[in-house]
Protein backbone atom coordinates (compact mmCIF):
# COMPACT_ATOMS: atom_id res chain seq x y z
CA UNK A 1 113.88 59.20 126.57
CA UNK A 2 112.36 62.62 125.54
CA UNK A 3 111.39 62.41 121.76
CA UNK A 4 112.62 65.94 119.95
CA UNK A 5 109.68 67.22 118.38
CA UNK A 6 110.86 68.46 114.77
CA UNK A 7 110.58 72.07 113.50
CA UNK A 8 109.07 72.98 110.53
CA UNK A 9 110.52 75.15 108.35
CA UNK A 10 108.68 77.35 106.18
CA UNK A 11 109.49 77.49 101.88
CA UNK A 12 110.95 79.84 101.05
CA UNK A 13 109.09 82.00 98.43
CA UNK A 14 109.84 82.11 94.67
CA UNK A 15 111.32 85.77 95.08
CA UNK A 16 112.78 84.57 98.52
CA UNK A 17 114.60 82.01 96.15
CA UNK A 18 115.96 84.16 93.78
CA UNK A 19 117.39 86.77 96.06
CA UNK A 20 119.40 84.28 97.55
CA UNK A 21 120.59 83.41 94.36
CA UNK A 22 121.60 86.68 93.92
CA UNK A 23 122.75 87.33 97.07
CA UNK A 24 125.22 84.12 96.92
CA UNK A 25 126.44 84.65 93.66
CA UNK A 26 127.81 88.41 94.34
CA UNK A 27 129.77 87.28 97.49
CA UNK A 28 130.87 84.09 95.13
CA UNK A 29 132.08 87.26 92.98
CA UNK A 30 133.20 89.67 95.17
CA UNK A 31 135.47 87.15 96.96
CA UNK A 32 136.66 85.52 94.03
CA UNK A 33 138.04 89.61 92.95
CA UNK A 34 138.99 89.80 96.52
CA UNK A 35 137.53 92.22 97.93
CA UNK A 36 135.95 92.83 101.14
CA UNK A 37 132.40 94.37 101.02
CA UNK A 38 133.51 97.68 101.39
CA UNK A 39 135.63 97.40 98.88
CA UNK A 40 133.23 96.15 96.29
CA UNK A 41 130.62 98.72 97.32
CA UNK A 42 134.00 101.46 96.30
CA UNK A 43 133.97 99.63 92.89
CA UNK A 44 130.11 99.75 92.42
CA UNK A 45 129.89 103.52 93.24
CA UNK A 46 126.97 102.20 95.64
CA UNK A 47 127.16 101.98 99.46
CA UNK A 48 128.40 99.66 101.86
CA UNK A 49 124.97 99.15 103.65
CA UNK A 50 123.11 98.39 100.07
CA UNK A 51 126.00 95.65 99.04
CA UNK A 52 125.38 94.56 102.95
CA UNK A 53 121.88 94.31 102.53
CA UNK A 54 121.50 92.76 99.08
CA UNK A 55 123.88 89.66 100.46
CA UNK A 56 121.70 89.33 103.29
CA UNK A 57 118.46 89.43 101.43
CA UNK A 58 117.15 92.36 102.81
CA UNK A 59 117.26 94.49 99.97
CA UNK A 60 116.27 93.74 95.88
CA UNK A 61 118.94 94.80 93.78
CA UNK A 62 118.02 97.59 91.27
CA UNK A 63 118.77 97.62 87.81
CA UNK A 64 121.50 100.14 87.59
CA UNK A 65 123.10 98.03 90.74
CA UNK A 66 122.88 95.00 88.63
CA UNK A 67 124.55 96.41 85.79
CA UNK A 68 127.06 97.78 87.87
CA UNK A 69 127.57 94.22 89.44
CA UNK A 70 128.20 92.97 85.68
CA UNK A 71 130.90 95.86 84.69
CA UNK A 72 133.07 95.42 87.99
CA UNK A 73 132.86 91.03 87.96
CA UNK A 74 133.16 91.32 83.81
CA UNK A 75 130.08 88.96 83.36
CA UNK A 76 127.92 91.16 81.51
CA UNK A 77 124.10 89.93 81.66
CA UNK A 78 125.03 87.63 84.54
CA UNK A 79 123.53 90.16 87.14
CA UNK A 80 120.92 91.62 85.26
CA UNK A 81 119.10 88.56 84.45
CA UNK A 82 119.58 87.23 88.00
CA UNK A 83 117.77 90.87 89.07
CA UNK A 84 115.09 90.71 86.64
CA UNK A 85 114.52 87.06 88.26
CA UNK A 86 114.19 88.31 91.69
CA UNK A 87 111.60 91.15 90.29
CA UNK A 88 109.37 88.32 88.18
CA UNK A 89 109.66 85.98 90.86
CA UNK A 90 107.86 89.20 93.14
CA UNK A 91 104.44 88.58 91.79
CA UNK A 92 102.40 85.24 90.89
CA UNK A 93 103.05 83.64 87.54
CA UNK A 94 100.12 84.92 85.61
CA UNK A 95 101.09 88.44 86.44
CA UNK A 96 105.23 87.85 85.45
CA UNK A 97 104.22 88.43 81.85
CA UNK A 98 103.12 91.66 82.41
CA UNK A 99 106.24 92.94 84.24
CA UNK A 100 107.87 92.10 80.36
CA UNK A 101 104.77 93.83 78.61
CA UNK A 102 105.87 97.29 80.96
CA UNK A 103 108.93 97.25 79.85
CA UNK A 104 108.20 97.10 76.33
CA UNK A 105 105.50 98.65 75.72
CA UNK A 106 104.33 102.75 74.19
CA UNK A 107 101.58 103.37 75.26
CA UNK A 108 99.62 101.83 78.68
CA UNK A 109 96.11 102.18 78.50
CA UNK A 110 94.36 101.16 81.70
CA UNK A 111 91.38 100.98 84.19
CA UNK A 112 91.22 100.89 87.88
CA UNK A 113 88.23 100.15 90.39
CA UNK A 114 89.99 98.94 93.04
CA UNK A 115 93.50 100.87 93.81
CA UNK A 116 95.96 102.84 92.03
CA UNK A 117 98.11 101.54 89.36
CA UNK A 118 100.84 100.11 90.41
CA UNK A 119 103.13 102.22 88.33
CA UNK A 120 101.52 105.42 90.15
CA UNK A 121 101.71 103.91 93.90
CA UNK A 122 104.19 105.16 96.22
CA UNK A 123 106.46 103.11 98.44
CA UNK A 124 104.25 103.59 101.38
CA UNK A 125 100.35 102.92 99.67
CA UNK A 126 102.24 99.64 98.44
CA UNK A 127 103.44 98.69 101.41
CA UNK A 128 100.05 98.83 103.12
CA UNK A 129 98.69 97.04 100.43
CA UNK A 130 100.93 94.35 100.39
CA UNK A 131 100.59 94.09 104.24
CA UNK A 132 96.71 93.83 104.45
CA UNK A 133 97.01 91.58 101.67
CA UNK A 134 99.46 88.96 102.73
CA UNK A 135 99.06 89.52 106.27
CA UNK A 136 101.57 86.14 106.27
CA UNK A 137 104.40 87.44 104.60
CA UNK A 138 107.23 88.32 106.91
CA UNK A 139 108.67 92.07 106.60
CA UNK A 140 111.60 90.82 104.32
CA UNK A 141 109.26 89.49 102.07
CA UNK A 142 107.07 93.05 102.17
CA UNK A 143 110.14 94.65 101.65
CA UNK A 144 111.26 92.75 98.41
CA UNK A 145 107.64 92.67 97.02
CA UNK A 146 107.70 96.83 97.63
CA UNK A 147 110.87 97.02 96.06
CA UNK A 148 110.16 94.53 93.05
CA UNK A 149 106.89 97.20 92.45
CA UNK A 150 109.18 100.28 92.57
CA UNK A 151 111.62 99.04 90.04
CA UNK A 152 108.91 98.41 87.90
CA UNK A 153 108.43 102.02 88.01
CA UNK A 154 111.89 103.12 86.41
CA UNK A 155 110.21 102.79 82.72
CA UNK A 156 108.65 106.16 83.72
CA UNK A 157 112.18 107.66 83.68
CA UNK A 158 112.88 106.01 80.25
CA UNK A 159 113.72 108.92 77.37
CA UNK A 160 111.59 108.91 75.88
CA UNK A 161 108.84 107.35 78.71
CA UNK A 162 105.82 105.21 77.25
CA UNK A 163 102.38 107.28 76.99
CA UNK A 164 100.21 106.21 80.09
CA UNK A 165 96.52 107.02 79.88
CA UNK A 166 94.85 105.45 82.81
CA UNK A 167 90.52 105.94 84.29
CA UNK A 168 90.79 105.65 87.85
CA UNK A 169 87.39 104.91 89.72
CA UNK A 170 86.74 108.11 92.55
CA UNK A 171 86.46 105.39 95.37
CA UNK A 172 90.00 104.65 94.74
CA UNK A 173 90.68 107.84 95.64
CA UNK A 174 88.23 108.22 98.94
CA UNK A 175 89.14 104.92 100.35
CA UNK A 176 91.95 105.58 102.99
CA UNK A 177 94.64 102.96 102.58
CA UNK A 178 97.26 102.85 104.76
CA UNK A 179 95.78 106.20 106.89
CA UNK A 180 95.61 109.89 106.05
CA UNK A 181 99.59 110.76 105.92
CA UNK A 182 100.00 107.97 103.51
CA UNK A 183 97.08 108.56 101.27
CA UNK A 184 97.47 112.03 100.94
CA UNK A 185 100.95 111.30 99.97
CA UNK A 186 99.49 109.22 97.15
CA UNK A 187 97.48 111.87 96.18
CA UNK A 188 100.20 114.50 96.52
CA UNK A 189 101.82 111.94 93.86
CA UNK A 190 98.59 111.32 91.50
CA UNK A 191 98.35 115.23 91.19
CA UNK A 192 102.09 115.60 90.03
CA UNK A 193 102.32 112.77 88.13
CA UNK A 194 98.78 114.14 86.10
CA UNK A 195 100.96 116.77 85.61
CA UNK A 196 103.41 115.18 83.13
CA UNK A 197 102.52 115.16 79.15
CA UNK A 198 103.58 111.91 79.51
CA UNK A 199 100.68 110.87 81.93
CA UNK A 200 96.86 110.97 81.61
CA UNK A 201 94.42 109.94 84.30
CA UNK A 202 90.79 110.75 84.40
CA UNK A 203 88.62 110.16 87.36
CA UNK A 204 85.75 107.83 86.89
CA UNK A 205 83.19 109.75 89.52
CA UNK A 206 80.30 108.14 91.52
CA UNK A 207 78.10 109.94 89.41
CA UNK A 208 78.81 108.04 86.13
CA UNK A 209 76.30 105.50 85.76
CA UNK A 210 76.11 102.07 84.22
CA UNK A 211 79.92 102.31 83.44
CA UNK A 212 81.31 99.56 81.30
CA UNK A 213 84.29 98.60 83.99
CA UNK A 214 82.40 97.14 86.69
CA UNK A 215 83.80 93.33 86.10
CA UNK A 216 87.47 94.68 87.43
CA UNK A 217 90.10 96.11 86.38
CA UNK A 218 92.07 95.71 82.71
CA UNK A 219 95.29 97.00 80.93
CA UNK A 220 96.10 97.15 77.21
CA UNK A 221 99.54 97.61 76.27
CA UNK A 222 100.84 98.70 72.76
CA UNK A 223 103.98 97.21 72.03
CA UNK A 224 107.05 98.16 69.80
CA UNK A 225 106.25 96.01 67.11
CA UNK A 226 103.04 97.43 66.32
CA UNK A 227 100.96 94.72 68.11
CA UNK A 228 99.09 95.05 71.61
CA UNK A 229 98.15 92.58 74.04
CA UNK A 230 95.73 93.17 77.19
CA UNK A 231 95.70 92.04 80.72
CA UNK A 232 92.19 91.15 82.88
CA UNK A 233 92.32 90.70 86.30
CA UNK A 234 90.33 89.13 88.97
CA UNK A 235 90.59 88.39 92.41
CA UNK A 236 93.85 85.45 92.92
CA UNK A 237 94.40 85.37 89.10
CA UNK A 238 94.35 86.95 85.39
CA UNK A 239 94.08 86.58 82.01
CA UNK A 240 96.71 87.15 79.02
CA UNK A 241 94.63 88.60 76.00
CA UNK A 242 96.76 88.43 72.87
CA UNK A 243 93.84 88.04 69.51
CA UNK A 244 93.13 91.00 68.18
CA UNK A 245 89.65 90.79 68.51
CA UNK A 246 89.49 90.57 72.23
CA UNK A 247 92.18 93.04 72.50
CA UNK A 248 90.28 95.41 70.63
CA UNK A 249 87.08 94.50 73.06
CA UNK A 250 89.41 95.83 75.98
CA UNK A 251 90.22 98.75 74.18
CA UNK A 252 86.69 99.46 73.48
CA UNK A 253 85.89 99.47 76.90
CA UNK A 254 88.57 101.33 78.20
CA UNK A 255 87.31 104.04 75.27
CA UNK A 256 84.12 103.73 77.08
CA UNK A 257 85.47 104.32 80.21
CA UNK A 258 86.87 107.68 79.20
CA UNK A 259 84.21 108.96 78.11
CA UNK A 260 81.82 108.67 80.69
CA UNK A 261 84.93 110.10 82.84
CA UNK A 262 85.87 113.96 84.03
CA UNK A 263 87.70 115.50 81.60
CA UNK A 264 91.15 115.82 82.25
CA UNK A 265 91.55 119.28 83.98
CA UNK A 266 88.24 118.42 86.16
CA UNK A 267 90.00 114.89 87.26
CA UNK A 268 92.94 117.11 88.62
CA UNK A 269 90.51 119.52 90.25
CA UNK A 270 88.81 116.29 91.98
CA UNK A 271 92.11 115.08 93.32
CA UNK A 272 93.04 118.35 94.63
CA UNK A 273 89.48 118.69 96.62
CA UNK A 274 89.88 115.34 97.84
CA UNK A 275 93.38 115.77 98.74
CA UNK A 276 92.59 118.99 100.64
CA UNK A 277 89.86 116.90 102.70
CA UNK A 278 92.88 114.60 104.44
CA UNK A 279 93.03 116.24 107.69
């Protein structure tokens, strides 16, 4: 008698986890209202295909979705916490804190030796990150990790948006991630959002020596109620500064930083010439 070998599954993810969550508790919902998907996507003011994908995982929810999702199934904060589960979930635990710090903070003060900010990436530089990365992942969990990193990026529609003042390192801008279509779209985006009077980046050229951001990259975030807390990371981990001494180290540095950077209108002339070199 032929012995069935057994298949292993593979875990689900944390953010694989939560999606179904969310994704089992709207059709619990929208049945319960009765109503058919297309009619609950009417309700929503979203479309069919988005309600379709969200219940099959293929999609995160956004935050306006999720609010919408509370107002139509009158369970207000239901939806939204289950989204802001799925985002969290998105990245390890020691960076989940910082999604909260985002959210709530100013002013964002940052460095960045080793790609762009996260809040500054486009859809398609993330997705190439996340795929060389976590060459493991399968392409629903790319997509919800790309999507978890574009929410994030709503707080730079907030009214008024927090002040971001961020020294990028020139190789992050040289090194070609993703190929030349999507890198110069990054750039394309870099340039506009430089633009902003909400948004300051200075370049960090080759030519600065001894700079005081070698060890990796750091973020400090001022937060509402007068108190700031930075954010070290390394390679597979990071570090949650909260005393005010250390905090005030990172701050130092970052001061550092900008000074031995271009000036602001020469760090938009240096993106431009590098842009225009992406043949």
């Amino acid at each position: 008698m032929a012995l069935r070998t057994a298949r292993r599954r593979t875990p689900k993810t944390p953010s694989e986890t939560a999606a179904t969550r969310y994704a089992s508790e709207q059709k619990a919902w929208r049945e319960h209202l009765g109503l058919d998907q297309k009619a609950f996507a009417r309700a929503l003011g979203f479309s069919q295909s988005l309600v379709e994908s969200v219940e099959q995982c293929k999609r995160t929810p956004t935050v306006p979705y999720a609010e919408r999702c509370d107002e139509v199934t009158k369970a207000p904060g239901t939806f939204v916490r289950w989204q802001a589960q799925i985002v969290e979930a998105s990245y390890p635990s020691f960076f989940a804190p910082v999604v909260e710090f985002e959210r709530d903070a100013v002013r964002i003060h940052g460095w960045e030796i080793g790609a762009v900010p996260g809040l500054l990436q486009t859809e398609g530089y993330t997705r190439s990150i996340v795929r060389a990365g976590r060459p493991a992942y399968t392409e629903t969990a790319v997509a919800r990790t790309v999507s978890a990193r574009t929410e994030r990026q709503g707080i730079l529609l907030q009214n008024p948006p927090p002040m971001l003042w961020y020294v990028i390192h020139e190789g992050v801008l040289r090194h070609r991630i993703g190929g030349v279509d999507i890198m110069a779209e990054q750039l394309d985006q870099l340039i506009e959002l430089a633009a902003r009077p909400s948004i300051v980046i200075q370049i960090l050229p080759f030519t600065a020596e001894d700079h005081a951001g070698a060890e990796g990259p750091i973020t400090v975030y001022d937060l509402n109620e007068n108190r700031s807390v930075g954010y070290a990371e390394c390679n597979g981990g990071g570090r949650i500064i909260e005393t005010d001494d250390e905090v005030a180290d990172l701050l130092m540095m970052v001061n550092l930083l900008r000074a031995s950077s271009l000036p602001v209108r020469e760090s938009a002339a240096l993106m431009r010439e590098i842009r225009s070199e992406m043949r």
